[in-house]
N, C-alpha and C. Protein backbone atom coordinates (compact mmCIF):
# COMPACT_ATOMS: atom_id res chain seq x y z
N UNK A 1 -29.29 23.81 -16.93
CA UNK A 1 -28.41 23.68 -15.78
C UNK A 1 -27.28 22.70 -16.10
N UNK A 2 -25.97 23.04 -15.68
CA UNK A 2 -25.38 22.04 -15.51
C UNK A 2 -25.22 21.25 -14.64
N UNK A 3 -24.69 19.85 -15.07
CA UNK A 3 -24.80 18.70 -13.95
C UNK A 3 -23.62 18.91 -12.94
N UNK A 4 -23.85 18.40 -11.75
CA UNK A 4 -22.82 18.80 -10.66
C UNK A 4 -22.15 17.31 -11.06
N UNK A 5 -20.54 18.17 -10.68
CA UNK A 5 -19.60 16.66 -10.24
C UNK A 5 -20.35 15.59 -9.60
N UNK A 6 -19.68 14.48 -10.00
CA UNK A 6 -19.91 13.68 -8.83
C UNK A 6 -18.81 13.13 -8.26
N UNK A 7 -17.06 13.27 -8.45
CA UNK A 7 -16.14 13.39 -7.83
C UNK A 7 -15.26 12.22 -8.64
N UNK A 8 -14.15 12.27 -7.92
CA UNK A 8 -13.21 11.30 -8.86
C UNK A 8 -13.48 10.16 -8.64
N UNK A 9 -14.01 9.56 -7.33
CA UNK A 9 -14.10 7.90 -7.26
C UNK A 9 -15.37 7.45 -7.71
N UNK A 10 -16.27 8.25 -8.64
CA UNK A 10 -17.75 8.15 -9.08
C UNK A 10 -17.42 7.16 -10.14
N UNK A 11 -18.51 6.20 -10.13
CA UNK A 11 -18.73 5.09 -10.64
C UNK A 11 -17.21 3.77 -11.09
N UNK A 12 -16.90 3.48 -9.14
CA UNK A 12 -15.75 2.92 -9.41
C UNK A 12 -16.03 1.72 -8.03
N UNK A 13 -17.61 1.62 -8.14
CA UNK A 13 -17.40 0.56 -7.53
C UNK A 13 -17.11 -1.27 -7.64
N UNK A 14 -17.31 -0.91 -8.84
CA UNK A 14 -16.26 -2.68 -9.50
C UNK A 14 -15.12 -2.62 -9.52
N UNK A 15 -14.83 -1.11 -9.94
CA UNK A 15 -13.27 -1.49 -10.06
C UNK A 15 -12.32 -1.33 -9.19
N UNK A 16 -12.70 -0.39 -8.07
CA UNK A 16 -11.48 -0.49 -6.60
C UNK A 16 -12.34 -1.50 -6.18
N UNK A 17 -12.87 -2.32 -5.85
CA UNK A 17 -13.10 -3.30 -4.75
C UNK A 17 -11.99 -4.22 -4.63
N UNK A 18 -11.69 -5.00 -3.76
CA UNK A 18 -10.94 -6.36 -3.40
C UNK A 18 -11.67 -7.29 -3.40
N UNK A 19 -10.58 -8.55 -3.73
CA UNK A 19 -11.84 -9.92 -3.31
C UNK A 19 -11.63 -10.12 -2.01
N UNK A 20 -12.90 -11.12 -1.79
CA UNK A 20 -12.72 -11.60 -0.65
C UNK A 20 -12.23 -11.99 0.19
N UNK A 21 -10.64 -12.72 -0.07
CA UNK A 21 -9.58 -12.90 0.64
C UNK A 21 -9.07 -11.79 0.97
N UNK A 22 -8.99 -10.76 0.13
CA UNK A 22 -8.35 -9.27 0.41
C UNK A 22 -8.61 -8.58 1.13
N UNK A 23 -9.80 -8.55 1.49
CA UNK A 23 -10.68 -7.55 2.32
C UNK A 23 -9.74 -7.23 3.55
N UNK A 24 -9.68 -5.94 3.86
CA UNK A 24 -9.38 -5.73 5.31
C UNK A 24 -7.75 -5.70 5.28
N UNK A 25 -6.92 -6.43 4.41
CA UNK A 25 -5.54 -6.32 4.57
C UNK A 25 -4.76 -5.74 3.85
N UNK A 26 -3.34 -4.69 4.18
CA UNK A 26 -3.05 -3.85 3.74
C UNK A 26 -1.71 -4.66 2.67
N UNK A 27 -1.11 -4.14 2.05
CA UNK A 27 -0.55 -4.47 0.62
C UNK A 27 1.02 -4.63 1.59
N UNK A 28 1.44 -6.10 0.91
CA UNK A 28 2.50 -6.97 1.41
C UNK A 28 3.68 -5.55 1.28
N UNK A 29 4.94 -5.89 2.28
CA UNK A 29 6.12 -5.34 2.40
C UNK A 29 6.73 -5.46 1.26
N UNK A 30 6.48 -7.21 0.35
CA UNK A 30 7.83 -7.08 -0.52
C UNK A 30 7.04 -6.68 -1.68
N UNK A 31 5.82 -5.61 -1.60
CA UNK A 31 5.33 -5.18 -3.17
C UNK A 31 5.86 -3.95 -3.01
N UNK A 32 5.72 -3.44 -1.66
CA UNK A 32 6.05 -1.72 -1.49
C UNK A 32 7.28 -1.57 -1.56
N UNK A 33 8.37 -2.66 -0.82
CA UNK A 33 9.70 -2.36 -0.86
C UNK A 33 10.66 -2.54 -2.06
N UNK A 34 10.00 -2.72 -2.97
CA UNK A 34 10.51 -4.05 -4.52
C UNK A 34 11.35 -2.08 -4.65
N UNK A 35 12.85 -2.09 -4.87
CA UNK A 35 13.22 -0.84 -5.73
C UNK A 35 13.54 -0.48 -7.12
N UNK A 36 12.63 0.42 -7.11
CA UNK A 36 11.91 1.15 -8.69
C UNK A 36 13.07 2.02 -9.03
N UNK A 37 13.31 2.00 -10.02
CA UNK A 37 14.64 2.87 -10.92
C UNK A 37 13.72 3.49 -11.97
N UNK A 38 14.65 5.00 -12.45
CA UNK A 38 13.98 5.71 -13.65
C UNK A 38 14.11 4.62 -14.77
N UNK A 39 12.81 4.64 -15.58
CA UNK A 39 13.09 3.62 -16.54
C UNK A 39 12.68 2.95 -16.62
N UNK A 40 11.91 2.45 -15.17
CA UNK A 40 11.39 0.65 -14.89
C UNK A 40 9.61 0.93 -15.70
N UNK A 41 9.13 0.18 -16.20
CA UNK A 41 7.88 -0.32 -16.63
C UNK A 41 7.52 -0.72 -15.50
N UNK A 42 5.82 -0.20 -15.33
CA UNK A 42 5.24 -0.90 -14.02
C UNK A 42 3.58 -0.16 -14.74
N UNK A 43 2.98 -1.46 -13.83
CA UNK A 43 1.25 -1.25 -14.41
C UNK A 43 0.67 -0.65 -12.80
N UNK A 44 -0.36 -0.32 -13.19
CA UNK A 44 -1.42 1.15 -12.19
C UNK A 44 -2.31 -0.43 -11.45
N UNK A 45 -1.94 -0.59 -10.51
CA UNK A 45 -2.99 -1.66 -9.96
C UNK A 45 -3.65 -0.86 -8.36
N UNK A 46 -4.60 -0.37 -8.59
CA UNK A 46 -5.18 0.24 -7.23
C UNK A 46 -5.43 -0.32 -6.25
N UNK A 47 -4.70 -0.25 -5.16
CA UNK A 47 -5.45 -0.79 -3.77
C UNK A 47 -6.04 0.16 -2.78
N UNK A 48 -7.35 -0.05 -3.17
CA UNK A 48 -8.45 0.85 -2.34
C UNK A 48 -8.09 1.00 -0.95
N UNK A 49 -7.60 0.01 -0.08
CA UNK A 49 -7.49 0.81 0.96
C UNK A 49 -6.45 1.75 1.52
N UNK A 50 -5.51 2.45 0.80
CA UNK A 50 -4.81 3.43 1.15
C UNK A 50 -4.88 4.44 -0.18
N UNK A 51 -5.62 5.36 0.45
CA UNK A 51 -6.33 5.99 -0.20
C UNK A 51 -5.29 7.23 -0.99
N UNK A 52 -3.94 7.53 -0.16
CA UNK A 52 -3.51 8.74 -0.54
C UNK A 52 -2.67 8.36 -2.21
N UNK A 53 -2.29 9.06 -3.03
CA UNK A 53 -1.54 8.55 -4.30
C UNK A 53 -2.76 7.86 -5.43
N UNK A 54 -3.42 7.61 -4.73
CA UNK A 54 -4.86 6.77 -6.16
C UNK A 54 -4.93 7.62 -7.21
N UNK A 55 -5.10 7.05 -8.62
CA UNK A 55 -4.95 7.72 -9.56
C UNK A 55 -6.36 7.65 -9.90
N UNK A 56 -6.88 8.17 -11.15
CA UNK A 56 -8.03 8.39 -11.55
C UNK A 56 -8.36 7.31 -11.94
N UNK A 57 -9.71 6.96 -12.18
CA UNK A 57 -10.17 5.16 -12.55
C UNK A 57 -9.98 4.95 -14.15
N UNK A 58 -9.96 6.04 -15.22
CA UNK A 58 -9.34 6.05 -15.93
C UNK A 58 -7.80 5.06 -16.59
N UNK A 59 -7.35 5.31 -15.37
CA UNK A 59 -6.17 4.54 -15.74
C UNK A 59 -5.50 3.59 -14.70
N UNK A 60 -6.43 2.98 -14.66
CA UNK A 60 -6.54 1.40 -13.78
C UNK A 60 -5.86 0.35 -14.64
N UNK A 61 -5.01 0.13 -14.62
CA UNK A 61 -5.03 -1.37 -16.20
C UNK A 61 -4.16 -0.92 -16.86
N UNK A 62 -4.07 0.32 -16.71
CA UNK A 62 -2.92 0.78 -17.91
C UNK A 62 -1.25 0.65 -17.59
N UNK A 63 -0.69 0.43 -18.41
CA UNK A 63 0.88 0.78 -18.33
C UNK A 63 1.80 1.68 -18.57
N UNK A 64 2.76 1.85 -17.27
CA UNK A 64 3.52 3.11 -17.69
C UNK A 64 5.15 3.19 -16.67
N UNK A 65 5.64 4.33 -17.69
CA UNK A 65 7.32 4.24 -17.26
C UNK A 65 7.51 5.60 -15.93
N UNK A 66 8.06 4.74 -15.27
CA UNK A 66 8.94 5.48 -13.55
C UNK A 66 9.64 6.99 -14.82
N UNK A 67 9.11 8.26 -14.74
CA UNK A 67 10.29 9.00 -15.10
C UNK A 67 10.97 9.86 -14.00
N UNK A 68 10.65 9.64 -12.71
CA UNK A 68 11.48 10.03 -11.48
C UNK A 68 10.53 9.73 -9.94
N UNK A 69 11.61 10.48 -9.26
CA UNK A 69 10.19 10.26 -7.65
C UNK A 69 10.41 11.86 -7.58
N UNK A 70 8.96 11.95 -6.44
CA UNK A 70 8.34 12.91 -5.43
C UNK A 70 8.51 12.35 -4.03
N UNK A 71 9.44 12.38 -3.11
CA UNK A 71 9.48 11.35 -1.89
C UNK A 71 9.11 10.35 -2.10
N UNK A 72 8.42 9.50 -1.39
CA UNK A 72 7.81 8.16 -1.50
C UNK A 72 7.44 7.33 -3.01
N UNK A 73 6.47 9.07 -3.50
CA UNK A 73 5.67 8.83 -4.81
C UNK A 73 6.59 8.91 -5.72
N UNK A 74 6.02 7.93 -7.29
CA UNK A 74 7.07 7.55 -8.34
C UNK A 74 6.10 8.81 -9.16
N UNK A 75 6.99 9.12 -9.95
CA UNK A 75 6.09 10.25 -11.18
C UNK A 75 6.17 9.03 -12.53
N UNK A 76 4.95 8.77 -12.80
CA UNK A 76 4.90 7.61 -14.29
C UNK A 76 4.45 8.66 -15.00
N UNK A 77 4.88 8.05 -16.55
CA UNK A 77 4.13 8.63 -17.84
C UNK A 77 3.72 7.34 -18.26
N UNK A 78 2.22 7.96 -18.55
CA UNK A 78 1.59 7.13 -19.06
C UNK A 78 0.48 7.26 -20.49
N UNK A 79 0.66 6.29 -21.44
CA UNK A 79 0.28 6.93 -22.81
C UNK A 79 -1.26 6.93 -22.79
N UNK A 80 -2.19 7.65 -23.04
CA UNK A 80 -3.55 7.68 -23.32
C UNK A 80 -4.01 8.09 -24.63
N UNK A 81 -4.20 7.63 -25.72
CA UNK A 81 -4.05 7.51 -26.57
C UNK A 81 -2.89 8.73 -27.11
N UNK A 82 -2.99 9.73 -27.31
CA UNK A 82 -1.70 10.39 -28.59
C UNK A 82 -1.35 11.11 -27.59
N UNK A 83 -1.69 11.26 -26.29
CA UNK A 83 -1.07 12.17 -25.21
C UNK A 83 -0.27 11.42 -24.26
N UNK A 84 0.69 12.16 -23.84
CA UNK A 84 1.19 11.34 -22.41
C UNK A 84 1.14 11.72 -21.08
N UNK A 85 0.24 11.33 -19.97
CA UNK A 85 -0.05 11.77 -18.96
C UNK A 85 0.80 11.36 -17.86
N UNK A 86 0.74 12.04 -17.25
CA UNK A 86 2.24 12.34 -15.82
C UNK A 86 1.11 12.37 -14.39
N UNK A 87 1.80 11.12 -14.06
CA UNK A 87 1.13 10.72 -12.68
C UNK A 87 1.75 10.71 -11.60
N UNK A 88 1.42 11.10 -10.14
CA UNK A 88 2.22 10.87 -9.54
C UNK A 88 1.82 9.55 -8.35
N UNK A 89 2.17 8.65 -8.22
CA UNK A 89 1.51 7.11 -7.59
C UNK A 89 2.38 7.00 -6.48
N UNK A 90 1.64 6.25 -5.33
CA UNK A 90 2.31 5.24 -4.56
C UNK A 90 3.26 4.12 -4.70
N UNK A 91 3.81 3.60 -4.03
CA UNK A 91 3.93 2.10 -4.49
C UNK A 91 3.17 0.91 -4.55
N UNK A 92 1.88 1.64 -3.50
CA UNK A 92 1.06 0.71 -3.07
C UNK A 92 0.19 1.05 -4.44
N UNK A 93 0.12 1.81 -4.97
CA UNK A 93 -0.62 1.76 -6.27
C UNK A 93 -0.25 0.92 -7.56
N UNK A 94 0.89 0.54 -7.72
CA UNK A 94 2.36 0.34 -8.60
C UNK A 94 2.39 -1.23 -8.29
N UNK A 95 2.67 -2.23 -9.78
CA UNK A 95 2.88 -3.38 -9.72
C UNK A 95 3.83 -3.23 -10.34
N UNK A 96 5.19 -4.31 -10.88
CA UNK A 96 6.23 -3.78 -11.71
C UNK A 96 5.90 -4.88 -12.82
N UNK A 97 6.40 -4.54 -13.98
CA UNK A 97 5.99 -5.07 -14.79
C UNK A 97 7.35 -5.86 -15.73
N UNK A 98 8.49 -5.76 -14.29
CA UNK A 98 9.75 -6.41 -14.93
C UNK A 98 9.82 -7.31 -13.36
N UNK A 99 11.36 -8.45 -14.02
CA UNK A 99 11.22 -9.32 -13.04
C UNK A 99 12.01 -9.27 -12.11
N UNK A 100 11.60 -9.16 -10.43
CA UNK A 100 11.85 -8.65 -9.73
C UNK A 100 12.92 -9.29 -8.62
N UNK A 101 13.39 -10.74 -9.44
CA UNK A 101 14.06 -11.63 -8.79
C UNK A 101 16.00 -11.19 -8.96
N UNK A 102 15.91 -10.52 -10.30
CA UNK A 102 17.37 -10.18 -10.42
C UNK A 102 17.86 -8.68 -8.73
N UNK A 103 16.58 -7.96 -8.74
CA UNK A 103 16.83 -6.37 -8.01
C UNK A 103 17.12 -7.36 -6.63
N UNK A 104 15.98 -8.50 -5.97
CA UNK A 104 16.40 -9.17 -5.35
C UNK A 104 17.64 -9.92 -4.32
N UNK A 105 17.81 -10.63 -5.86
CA UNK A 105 19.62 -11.42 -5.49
C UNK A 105 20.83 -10.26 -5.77
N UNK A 106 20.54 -8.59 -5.74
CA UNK A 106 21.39 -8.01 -5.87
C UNK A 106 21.09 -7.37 -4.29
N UNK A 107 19.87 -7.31 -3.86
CA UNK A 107 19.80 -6.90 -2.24
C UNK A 107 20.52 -7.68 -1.40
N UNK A 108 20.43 -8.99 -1.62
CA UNK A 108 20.98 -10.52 -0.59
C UNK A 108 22.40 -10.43 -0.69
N UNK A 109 22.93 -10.19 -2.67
CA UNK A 109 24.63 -9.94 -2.11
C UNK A 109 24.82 -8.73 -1.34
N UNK A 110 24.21 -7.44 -1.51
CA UNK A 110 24.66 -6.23 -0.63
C UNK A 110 24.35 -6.65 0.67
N UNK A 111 23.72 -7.27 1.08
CA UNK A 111 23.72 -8.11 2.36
C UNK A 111 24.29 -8.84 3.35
N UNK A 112 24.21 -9.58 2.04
CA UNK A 112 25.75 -10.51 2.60
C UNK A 112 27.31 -9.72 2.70
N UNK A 113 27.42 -8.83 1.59
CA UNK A 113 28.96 -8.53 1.97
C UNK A 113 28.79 -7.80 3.03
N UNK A 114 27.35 -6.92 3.68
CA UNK A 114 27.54 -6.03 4.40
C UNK A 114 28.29 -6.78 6.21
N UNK A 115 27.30 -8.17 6.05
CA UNK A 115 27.42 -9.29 6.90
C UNK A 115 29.27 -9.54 7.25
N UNK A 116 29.55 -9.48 6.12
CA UNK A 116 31.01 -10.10 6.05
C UNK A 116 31.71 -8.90 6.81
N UNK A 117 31.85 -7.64 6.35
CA UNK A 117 32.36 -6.83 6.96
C UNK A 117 31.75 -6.36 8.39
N UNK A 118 30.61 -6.74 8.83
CA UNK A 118 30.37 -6.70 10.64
C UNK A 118 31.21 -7.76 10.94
N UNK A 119 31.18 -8.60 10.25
CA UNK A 119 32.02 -10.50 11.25
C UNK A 119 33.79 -9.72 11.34
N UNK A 120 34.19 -9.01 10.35
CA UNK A 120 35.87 -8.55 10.16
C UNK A 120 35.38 -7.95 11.68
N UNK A 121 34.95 -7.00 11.18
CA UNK A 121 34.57 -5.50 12.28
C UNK A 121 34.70 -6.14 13.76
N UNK A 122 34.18 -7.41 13.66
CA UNK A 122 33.91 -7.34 15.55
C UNK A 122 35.60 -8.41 16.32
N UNK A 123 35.70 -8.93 14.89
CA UNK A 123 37.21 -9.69 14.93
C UNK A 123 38.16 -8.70 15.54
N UNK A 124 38.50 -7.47 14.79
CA UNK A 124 39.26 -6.58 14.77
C UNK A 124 38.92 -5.81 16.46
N UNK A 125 37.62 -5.77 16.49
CA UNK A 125 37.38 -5.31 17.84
C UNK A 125 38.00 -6.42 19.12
N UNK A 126 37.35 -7.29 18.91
CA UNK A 126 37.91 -8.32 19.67
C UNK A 126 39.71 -8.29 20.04
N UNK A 127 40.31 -8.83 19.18
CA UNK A 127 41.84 -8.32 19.36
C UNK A 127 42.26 -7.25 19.75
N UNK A 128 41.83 -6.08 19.33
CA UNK A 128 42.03 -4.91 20.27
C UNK A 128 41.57 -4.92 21.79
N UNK A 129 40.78 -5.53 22.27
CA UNK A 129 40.03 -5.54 23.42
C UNK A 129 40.95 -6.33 24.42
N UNK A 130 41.42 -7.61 23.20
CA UNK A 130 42.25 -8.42 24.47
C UNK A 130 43.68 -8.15 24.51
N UNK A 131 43.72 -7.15 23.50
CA UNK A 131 45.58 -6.67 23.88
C UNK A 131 45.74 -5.75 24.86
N UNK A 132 44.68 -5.09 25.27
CA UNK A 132 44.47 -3.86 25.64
C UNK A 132 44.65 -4.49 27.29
N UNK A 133 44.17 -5.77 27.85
CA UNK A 133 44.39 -6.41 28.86
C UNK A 133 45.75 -7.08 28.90
């Protein structure tokens, strides 16, 4: 006879668990929102509780390159030994494995100039408003 499956999350209870501080809480805004470009290096870190996008336990630990998205999901290649396997992940699955302070201070200036041009914007409104009286 052959042996029946026992499914993809079979014998993965060390390795999706959380610690104890973790338990129960879902994965911070600025890990999911960090923006991923084709190209970027990022490692497979599973967080068990959102279950959709989990990759196989296989490749927990491993590292691999963004080669596009599926909506939400990033498509990685990732090397397993002489093959390269094509995943498709969350973000909530996804740590980046570059530093995330430059993508950052390039959000805060698009920010700020966006800032600058509401302050013109409401100037310009303003003067029109009181000529108009």
């Amino acid at each position: 006879m052959v042996k029946a499956s026992q499914g993809l999350r079979h014998k993965t209870r060390r390795i999706m668990r959380k610690n104890v501080r973790e338990k129960g809480a879902i994965p911070p805004l600025s890990r999911i929102l960090i923006p991923y470009r084709v190209g970027d290096k990022v490692h497979i870190v599973v967080d068990p509780a959102i279950h959709g996008g989990i990759p196989h336990r296989r490749y927990i630990g491993k590292s691999g390159i963004i080669t596009g998205f599926k909506g939400r999901a990033m498509v990685v290649d990732v090397e397993v030994g002489s093959k390269v396997k094509r995943l498709f992940l969350l973000p909530e699955h996804v740590k980046p494995a570059f530093d995330v302070s430059e993508r950052i201070d390039i959000i805060i200036q698009k920010l700020k100039k966006l800032d600058s041009i509401r302050n013109m914007q409401k100037k310009q409104m303003l003067s029109i408003l009181l000529t108009r009286k």
